[in-house]
PDB file of N, CA and C in Angstrom:
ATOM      1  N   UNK A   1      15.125  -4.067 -15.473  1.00  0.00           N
ATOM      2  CA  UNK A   1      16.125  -3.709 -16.445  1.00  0.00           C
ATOM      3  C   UNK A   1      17.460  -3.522 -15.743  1.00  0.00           C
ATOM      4  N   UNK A   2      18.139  -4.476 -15.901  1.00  0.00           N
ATOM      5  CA  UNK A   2      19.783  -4.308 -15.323  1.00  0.00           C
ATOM      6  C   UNK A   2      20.063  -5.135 -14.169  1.00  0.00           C
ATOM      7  N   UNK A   3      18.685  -6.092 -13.847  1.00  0.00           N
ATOM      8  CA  UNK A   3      19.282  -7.026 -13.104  1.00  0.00           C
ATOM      9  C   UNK A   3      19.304  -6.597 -11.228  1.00  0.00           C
ATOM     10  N   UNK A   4      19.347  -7.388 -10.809  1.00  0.00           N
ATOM     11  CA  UNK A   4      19.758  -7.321  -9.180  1.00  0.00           C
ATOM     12  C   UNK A   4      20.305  -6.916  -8.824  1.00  0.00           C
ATOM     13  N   UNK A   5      21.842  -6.900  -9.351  1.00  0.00           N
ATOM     14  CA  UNK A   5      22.714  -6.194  -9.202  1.00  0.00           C
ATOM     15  C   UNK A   5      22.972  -5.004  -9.012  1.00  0.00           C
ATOM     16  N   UNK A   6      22.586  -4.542 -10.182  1.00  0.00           N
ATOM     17  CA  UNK A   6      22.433  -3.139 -10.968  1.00  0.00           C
ATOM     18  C   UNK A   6      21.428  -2.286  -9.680  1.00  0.00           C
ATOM     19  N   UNK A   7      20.394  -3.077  -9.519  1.00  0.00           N
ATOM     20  CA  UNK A   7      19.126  -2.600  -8.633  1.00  0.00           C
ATOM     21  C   UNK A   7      19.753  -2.502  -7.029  1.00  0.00           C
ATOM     22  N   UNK A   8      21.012  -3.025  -6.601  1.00  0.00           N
ATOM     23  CA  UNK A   8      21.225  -3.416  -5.253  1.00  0.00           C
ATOM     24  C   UNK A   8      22.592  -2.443  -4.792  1.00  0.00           C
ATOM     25  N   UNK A   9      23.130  -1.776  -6.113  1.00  0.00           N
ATOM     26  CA  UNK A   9      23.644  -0.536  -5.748  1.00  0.00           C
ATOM     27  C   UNK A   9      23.204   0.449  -5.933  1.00  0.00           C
ATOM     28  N   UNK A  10      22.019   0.924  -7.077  1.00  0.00           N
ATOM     29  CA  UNK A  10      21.271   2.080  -6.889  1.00  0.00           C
ATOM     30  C   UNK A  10      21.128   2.170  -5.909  1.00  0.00           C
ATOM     31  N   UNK A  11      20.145   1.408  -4.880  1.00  0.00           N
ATOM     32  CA  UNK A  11      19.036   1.164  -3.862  1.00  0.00           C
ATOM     33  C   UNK A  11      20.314   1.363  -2.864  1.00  0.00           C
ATOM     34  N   UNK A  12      21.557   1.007  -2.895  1.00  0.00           N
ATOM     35  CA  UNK A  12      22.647   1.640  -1.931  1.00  0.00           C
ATOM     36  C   UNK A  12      23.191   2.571  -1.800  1.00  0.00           C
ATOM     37  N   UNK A  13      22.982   3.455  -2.938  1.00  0.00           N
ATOM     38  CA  UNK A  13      23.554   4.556  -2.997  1.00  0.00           C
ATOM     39  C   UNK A  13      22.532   5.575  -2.667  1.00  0.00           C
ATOM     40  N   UNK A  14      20.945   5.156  -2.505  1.00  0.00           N
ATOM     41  CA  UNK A  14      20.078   5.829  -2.306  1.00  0.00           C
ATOM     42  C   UNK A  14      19.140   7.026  -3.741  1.00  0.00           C
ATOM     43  N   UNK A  15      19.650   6.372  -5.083  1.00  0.00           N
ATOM     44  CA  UNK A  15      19.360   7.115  -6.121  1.00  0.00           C
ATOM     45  C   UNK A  15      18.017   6.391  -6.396  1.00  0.00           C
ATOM     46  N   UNK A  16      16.900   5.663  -6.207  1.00  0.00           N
ATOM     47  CA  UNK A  16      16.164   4.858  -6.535  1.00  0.00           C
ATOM     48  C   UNK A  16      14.890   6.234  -5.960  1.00  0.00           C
ATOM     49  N   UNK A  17      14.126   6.235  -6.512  1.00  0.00           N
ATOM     50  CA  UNK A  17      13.294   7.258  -6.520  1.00  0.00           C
ATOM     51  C   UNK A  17      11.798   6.424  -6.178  1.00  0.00           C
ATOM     52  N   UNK A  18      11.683   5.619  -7.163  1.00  0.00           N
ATOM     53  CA  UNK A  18      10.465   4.834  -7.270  1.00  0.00           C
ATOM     54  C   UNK A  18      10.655   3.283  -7.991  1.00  0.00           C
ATOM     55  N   UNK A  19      10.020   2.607  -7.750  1.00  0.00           N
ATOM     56  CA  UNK A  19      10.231   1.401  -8.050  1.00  0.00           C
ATOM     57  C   UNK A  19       8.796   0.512  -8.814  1.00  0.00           C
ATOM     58  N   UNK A  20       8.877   0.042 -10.201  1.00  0.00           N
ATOM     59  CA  UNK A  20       7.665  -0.316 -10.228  1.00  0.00           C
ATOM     60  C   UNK A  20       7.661  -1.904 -10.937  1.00  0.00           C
ATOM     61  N   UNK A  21       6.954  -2.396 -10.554  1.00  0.00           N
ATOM     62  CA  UNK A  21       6.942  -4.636 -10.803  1.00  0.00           C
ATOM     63  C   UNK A  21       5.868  -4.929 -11.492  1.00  0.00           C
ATOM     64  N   UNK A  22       5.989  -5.404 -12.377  1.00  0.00           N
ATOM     65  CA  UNK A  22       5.148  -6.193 -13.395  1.00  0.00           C
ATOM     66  C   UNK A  22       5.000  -7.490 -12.916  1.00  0.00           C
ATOM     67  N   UNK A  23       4.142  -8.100 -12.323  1.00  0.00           N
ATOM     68  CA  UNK A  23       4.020  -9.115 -11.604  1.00  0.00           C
ATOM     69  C   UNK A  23       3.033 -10.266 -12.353  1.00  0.00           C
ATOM     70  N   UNK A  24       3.716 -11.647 -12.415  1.00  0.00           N
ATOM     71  CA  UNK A  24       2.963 -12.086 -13.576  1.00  0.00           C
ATOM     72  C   UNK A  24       2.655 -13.458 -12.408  1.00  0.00           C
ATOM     73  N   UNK A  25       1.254 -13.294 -12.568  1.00  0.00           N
ATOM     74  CA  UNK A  25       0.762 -15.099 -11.548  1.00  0.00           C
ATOM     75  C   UNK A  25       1.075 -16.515 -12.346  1.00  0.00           C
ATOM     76  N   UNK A  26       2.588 -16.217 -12.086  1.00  0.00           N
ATOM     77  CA  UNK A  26       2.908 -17.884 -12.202  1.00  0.00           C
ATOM     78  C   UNK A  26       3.739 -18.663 -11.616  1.00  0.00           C
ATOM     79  N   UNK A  27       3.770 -19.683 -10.431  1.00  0.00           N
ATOM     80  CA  UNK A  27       4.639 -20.251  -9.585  1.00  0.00           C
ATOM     81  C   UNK A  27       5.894 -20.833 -10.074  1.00  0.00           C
ATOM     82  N   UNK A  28       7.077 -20.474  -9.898  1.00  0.00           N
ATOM     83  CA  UNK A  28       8.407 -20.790 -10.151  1.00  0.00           C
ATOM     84  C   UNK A  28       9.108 -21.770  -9.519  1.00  0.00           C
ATOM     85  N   UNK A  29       8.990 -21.881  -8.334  1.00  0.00           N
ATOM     86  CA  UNK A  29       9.208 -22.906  -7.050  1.00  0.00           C
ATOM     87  C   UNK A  29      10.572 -22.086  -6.585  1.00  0.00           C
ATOM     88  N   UNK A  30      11.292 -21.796  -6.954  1.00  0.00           N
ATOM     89  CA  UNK A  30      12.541 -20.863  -6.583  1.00  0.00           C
ATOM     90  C   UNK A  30      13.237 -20.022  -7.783  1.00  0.00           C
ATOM     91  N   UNK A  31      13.775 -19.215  -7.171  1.00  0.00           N
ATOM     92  CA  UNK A  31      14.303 -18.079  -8.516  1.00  0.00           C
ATOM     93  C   UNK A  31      15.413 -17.186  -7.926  1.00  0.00           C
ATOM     94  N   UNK A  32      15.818 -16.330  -8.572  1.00  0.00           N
ATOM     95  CA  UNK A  32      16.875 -15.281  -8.006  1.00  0.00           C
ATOM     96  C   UNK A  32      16.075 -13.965  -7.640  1.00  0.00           C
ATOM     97  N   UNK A  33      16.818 -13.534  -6.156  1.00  0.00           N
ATOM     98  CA  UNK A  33      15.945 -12.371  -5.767  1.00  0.00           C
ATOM     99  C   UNK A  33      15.427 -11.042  -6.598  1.00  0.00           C
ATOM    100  N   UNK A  34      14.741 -10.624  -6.392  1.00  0.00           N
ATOM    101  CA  UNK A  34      14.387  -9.462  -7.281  1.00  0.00           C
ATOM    102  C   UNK A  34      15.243  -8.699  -7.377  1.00  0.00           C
ATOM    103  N   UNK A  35      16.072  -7.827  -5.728  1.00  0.00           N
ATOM    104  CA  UNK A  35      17.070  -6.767  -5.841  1.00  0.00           C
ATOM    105  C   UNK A  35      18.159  -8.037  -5.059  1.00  0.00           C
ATOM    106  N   UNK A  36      19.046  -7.652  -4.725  1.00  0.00           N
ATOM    107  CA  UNK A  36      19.990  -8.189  -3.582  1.00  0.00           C
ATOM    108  C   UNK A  36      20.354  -7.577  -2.603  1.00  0.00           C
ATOM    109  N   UNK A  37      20.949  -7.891  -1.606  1.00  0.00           N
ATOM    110  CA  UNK A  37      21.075  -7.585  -0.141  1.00  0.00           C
ATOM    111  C   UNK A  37      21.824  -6.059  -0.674  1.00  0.00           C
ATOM    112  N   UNK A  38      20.846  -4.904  -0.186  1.00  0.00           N
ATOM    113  CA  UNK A  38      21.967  -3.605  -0.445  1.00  0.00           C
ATOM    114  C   UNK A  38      22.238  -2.885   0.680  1.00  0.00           C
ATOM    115  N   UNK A  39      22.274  -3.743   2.094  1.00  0.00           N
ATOM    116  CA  UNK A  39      23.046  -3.677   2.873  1.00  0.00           C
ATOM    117  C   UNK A  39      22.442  -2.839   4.349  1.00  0.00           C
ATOM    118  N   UNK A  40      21.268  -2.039   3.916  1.00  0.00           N
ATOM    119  CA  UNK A  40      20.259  -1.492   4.795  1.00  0.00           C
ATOM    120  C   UNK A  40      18.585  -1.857   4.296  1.00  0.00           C
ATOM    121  N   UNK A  41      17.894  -2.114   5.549  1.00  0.00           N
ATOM    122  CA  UNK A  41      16.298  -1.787   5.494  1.00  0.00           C
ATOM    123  C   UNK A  41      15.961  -0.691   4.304  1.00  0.00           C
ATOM    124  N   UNK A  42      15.203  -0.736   3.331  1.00  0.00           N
ATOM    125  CA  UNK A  42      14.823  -0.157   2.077  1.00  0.00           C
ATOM    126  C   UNK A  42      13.305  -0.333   2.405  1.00  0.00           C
ATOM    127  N   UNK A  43      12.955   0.988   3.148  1.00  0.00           N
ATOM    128  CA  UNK A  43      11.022   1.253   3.025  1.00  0.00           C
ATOM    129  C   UNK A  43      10.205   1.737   2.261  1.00  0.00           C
ATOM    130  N   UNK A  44       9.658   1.063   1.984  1.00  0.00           N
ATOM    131  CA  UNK A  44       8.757   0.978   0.771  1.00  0.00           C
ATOM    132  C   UNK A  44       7.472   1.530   0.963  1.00  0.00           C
ATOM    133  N   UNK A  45       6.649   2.419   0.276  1.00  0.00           N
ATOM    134  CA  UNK A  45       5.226   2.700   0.163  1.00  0.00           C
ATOM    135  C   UNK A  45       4.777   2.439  -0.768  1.00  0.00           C
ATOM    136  N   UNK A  46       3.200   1.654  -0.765  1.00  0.00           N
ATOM    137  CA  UNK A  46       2.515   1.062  -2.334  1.00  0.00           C
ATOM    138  C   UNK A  46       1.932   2.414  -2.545  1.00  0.00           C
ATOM    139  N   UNK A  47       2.599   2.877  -4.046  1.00  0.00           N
ATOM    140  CA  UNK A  47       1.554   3.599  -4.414  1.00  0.00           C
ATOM    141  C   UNK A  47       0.529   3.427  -5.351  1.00  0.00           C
ATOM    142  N   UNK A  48       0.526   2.742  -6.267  1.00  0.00           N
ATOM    143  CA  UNK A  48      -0.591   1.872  -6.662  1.00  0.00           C
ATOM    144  C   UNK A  48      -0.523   0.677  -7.072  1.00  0.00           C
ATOM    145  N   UNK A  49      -1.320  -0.164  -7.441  1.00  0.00           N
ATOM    146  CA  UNK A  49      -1.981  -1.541  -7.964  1.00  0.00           C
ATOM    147  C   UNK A  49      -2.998  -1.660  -8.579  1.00  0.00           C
ATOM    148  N   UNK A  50      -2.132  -2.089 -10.067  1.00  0.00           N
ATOM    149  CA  UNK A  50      -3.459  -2.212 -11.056  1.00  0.00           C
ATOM    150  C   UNK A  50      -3.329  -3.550 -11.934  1.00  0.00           C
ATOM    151  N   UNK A  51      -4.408  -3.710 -11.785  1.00  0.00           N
ATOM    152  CA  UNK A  51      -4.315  -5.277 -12.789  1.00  0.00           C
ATOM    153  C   UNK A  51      -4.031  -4.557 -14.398  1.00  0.00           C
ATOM    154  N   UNK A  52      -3.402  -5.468 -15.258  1.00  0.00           N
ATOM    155  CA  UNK A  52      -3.048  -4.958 -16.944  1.00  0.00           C
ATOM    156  C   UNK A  52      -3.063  -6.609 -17.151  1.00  0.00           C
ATOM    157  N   UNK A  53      -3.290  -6.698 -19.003  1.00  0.00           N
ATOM    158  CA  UNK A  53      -3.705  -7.602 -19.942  1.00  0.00           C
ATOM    159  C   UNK A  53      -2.733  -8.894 -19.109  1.00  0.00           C
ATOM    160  N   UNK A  54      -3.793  -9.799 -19.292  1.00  0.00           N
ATOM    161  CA  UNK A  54      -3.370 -11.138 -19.245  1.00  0.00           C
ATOM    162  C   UNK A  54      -3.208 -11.587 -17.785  1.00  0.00           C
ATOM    163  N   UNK A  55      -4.071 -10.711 -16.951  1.00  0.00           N
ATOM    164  CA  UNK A  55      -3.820 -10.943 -15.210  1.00  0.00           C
ATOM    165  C   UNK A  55      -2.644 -10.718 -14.251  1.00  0.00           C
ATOM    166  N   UNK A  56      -1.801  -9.909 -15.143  1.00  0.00           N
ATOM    167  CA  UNK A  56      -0.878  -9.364 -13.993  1.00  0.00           C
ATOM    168  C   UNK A  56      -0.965  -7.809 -13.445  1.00  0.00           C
ATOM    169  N   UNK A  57      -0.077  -7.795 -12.446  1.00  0.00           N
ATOM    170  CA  UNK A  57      -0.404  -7.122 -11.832  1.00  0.00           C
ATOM    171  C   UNK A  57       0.738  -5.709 -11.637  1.00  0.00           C
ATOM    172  N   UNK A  58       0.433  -4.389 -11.895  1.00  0.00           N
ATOM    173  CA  UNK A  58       1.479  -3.494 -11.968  1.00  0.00           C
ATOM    174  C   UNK A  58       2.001  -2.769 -10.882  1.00  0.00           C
ATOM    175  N   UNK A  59       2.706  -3.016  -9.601  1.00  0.00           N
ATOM    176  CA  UNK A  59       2.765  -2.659  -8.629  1.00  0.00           C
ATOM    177  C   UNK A  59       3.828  -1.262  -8.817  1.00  0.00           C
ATOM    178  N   UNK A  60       3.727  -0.129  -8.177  1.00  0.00           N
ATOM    179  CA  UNK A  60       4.654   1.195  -8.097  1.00  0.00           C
ATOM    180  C   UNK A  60       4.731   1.522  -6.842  1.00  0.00           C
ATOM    181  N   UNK A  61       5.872   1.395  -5.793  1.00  0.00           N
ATOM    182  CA  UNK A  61       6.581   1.594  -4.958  1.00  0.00           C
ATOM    183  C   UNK A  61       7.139   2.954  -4.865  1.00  0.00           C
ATOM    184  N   UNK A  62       6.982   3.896  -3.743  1.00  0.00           N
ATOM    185  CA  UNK A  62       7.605   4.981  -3.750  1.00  0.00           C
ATOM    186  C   UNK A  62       8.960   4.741  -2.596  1.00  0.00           C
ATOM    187  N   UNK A  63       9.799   4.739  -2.524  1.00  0.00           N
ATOM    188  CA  UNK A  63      11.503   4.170  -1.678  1.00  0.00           C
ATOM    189  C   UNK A  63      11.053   5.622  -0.690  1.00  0.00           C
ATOM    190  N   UNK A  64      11.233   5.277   0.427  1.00  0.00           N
ATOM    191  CA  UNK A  64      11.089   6.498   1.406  1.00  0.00           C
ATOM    192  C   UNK A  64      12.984   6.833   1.756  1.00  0.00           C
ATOM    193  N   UNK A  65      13.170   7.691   2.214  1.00  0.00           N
ATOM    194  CA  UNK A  65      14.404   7.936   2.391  1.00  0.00           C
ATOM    195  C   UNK A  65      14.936   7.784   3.829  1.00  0.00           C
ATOM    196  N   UNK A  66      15.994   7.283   3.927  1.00  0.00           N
ATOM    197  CA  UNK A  66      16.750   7.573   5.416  1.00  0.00           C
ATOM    198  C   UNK A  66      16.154   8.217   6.470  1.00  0.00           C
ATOM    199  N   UNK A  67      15.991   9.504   6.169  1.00  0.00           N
ATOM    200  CA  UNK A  67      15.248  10.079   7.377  1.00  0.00           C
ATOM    201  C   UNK A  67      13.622   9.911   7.782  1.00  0.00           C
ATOM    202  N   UNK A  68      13.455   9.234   6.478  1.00  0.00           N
ATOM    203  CA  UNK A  68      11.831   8.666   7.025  1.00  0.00           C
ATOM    204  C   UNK A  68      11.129   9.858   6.583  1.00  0.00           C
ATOM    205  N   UNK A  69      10.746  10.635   5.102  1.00  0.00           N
ATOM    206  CA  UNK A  69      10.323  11.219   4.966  1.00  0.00           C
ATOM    207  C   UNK A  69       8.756  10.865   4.523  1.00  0.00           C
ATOM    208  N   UNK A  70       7.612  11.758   4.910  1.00  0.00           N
ATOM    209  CA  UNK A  70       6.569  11.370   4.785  1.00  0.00           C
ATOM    210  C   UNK A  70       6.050  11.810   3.565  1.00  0.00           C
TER     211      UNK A  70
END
């Protein structure tokens, strides 16, 4: 919701809390990135994966912060 853009200054400003992808199995051959370059390494932890209707897949990302919090 709001695009790459939108997603590539949150994720710069460090307001992104959690992140979650509806992932649908179907090959595109090329596309536009999910977020865009927001200018630092952005570490990611899976926090879960669950398959939902029609074979995709619901991925939720927790964004770790700058100082590398555990």
């Amino acid at each position: 919701m709001g695009g790459g853009q939108l997603g590539r200054s949150l994720l710069a400003e460090s307001v992104i809390d959690v992140v979650g992808l509806n992932v649908h199995p179907l090959l595109l051959g090329s596309g536009v990135p999910l977020f865009l370059d927001p200018g630092r390494p952005v570490p990611l932890d899976l926090q879960e994966c669950r398959r939902i209707d029609g074979g995709c897949a619901y991925l939720t990302y927790r964004v770790r912060s700058a100082a590398g919090d555990e």
